[in-house]
N, C-alpha and C. Protein backbone atom coordinates (compact mmCIF):
# COMPACT_ATOMS: atom_id res chain seq x y z
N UNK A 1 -8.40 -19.58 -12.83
CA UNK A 1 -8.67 -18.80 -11.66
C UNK A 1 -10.16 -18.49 -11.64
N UNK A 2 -10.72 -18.68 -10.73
CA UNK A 2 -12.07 -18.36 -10.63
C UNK A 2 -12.39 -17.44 -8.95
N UNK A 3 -12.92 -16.41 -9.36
CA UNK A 3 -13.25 -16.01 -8.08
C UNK A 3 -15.08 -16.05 -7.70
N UNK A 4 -15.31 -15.06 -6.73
CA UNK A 4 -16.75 -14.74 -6.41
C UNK A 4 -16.53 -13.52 -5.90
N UNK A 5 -17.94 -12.72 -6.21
CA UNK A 5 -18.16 -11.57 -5.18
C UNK A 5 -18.99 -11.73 -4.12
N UNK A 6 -18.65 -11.23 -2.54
CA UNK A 6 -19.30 -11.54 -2.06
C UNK A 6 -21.14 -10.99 -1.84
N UNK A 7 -20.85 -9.52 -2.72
CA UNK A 7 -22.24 -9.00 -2.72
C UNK A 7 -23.16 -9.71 -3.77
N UNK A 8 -22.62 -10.25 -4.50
CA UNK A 8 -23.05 -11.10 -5.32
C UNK A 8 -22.82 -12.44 -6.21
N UNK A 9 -23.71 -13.12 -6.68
CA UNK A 9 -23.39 -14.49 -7.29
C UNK A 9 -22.78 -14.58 -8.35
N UNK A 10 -22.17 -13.49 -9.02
CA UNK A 10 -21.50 -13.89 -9.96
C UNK A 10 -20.38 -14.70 -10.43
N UNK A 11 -19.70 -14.86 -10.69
CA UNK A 11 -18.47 -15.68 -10.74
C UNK A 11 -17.55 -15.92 -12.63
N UNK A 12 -16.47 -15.58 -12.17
CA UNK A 12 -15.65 -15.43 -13.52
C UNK A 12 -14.32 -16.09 -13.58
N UNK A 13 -14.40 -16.68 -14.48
CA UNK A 13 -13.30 -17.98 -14.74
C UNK A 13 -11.89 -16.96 -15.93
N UNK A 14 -11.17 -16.78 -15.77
CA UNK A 14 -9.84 -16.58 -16.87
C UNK A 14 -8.48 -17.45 -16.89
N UNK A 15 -8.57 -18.18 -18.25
CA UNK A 15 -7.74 -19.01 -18.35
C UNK A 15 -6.60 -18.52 -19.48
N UNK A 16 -5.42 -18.33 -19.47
CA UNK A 16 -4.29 -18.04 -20.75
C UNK A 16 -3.44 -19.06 -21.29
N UNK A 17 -4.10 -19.28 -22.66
CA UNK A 17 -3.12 -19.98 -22.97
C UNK A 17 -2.36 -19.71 -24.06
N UNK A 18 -1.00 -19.04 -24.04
CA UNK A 18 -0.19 -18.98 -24.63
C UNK A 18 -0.62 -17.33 -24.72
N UNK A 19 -0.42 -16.70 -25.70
CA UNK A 19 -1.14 -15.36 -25.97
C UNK A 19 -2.62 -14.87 -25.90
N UNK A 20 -3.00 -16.21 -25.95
CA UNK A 20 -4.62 -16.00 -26.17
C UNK A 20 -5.40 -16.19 -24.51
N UNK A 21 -6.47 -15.36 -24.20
CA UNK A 21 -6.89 -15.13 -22.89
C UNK A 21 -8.41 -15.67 -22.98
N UNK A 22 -8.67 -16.82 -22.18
CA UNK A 22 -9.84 -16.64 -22.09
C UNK A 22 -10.89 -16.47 -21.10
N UNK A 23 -12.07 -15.69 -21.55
CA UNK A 23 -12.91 -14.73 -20.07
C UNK A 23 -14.25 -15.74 -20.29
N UNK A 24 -14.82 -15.68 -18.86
CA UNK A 24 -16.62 -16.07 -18.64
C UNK A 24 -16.45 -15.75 -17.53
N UNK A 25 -17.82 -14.89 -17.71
CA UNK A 25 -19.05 -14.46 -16.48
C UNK A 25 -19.69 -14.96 -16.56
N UNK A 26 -20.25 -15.52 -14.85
CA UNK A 26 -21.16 -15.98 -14.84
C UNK A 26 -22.45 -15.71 -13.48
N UNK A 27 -23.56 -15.94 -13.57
CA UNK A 27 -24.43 -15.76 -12.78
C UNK A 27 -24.63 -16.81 -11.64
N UNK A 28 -25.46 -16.46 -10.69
CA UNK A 28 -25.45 -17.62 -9.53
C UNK A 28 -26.23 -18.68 -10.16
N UNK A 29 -26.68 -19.18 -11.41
CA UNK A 29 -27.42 -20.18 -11.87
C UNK A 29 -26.50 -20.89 -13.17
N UNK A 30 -24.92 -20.16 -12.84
CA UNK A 30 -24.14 -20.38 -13.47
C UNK A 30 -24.53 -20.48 -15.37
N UNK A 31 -25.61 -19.38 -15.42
CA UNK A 31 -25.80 -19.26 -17.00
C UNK A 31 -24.86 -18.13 -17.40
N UNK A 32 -23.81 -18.04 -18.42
CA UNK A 32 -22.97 -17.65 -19.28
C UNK A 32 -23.39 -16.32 -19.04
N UNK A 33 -22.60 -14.81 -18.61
CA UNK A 33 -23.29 -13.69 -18.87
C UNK A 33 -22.58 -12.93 -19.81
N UNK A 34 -21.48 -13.11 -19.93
CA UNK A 34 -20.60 -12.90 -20.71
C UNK A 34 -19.18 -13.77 -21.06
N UNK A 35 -18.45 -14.13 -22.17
CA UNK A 35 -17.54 -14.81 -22.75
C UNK A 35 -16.87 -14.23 -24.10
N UNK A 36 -15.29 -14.62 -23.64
CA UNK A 36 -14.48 -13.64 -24.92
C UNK A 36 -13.14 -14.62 -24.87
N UNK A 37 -12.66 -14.25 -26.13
CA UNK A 37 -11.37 -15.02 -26.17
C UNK A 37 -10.93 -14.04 -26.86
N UNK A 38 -9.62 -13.72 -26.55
CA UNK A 38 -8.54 -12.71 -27.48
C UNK A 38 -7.41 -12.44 -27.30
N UNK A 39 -6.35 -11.87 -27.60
CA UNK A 39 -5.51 -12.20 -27.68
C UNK A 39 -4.68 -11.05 -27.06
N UNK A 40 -4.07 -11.39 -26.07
CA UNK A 40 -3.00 -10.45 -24.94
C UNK A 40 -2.93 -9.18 -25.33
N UNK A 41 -1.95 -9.25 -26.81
CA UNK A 41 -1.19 -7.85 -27.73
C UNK A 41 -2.04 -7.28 -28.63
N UNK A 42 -3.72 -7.37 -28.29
CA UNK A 42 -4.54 -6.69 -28.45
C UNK A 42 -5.12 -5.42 -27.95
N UNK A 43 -4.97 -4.48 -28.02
CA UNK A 43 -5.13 -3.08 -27.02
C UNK A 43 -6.47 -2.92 -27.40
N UNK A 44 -7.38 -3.22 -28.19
CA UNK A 44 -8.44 -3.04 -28.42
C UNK A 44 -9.38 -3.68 -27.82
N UNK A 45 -8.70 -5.23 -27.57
CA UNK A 45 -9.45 -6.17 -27.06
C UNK A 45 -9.40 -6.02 -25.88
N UNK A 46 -8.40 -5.23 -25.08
CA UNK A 46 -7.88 -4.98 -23.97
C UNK A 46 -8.87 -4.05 -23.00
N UNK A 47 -9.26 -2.78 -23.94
CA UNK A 47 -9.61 -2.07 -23.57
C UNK A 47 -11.41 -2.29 -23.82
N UNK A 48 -11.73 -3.10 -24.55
CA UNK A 48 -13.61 -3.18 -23.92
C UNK A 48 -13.32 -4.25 -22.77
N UNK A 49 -12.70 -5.24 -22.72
CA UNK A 49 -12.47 -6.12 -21.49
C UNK A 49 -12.54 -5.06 -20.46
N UNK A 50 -11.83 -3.63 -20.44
CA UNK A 50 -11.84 -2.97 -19.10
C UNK A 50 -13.71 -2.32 -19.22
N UNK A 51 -13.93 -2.21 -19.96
CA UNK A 51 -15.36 -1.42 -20.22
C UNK A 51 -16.59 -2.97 -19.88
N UNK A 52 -16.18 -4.03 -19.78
CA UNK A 52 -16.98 -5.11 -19.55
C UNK A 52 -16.92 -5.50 -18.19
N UNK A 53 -16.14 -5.45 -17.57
CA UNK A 53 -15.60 -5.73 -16.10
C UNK A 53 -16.04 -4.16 -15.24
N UNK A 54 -15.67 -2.51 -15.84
CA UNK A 54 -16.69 -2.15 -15.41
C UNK A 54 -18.22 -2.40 -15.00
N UNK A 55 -18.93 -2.64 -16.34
CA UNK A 55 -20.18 -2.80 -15.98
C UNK A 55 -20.65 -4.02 -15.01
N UNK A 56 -19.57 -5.21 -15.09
CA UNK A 56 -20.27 -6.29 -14.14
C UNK A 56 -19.80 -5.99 -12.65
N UNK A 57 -18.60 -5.46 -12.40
CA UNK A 57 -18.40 -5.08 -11.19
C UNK A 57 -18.47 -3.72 -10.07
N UNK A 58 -19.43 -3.07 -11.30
CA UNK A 58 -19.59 -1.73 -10.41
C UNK A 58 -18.71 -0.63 -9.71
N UNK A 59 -17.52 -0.85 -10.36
CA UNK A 59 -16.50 0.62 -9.99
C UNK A 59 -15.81 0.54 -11.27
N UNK A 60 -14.97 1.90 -10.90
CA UNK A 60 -14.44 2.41 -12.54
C UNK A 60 -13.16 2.24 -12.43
N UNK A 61 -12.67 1.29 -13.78
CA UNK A 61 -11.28 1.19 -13.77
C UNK A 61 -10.29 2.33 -14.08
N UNK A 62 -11.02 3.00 -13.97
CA UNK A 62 -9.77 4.61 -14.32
C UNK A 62 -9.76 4.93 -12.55
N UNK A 63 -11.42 4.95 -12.04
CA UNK A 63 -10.79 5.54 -10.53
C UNK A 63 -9.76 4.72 -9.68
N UNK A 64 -9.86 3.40 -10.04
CA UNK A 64 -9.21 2.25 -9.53
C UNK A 64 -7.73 2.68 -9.85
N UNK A 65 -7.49 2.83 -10.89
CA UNK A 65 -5.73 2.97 -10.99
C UNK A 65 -5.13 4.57 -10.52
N UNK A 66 -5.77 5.69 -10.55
CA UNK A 66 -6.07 6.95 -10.18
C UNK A 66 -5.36 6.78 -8.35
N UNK A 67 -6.17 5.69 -7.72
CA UNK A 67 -6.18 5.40 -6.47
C UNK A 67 -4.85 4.97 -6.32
N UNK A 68 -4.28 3.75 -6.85
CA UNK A 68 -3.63 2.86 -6.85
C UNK A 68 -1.96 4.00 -6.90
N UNK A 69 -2.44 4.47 -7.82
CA UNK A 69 -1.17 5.62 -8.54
C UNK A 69 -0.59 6.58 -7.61
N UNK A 70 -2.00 6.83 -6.74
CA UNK A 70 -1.97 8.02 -5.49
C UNK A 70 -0.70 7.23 -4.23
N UNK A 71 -1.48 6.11 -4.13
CA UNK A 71 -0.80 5.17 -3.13
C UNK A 71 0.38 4.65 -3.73
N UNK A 72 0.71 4.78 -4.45
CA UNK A 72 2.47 4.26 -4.45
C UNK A 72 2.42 2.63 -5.48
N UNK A 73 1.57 1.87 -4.90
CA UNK A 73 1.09 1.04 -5.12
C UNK A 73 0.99 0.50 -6.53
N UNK A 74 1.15 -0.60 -7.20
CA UNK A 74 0.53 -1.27 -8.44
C UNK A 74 0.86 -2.73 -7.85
N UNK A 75 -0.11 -3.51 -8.75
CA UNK A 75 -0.21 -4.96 -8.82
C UNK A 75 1.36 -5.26 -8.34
């Protein structure tokens, strides 16, 4: 799966295979900004992934589910 933002060039690829997850960010010159591989039933690994995706996407994943929770709503 790869998406884009439209305010910006970034772009991030996540592929799973089997238990193991793997992440890249990338820039509009498509140089590497970040990359991780780890493993699903990791809560540790879980939780800087949410602290990394903060910083590249500019909102907070606590207000995000806060919202989500209000609205009835989940994935």
């Amino acid at each position: 799966m790869s998406k884009k933002n439209k305010n910006s060039k970034d772009e991030y690829t996540c592929r799973r295979e089997g238990e193991i997850i793997k992440i890249e960010i990338r820039d509009g010159t498509r140089k590497i900004l970040y990359r991780t591989k780890f493993n699903a039933q990791d809560k540790n690994a879980l939780i800087m992934l949410l602290g990394v995706l903060e910083k590249y996407s500019g909102f907070s994943v606590y207000a995000l589910i806060q919202q989500k929770l209000k609205v009835g709503e989940w994935w």
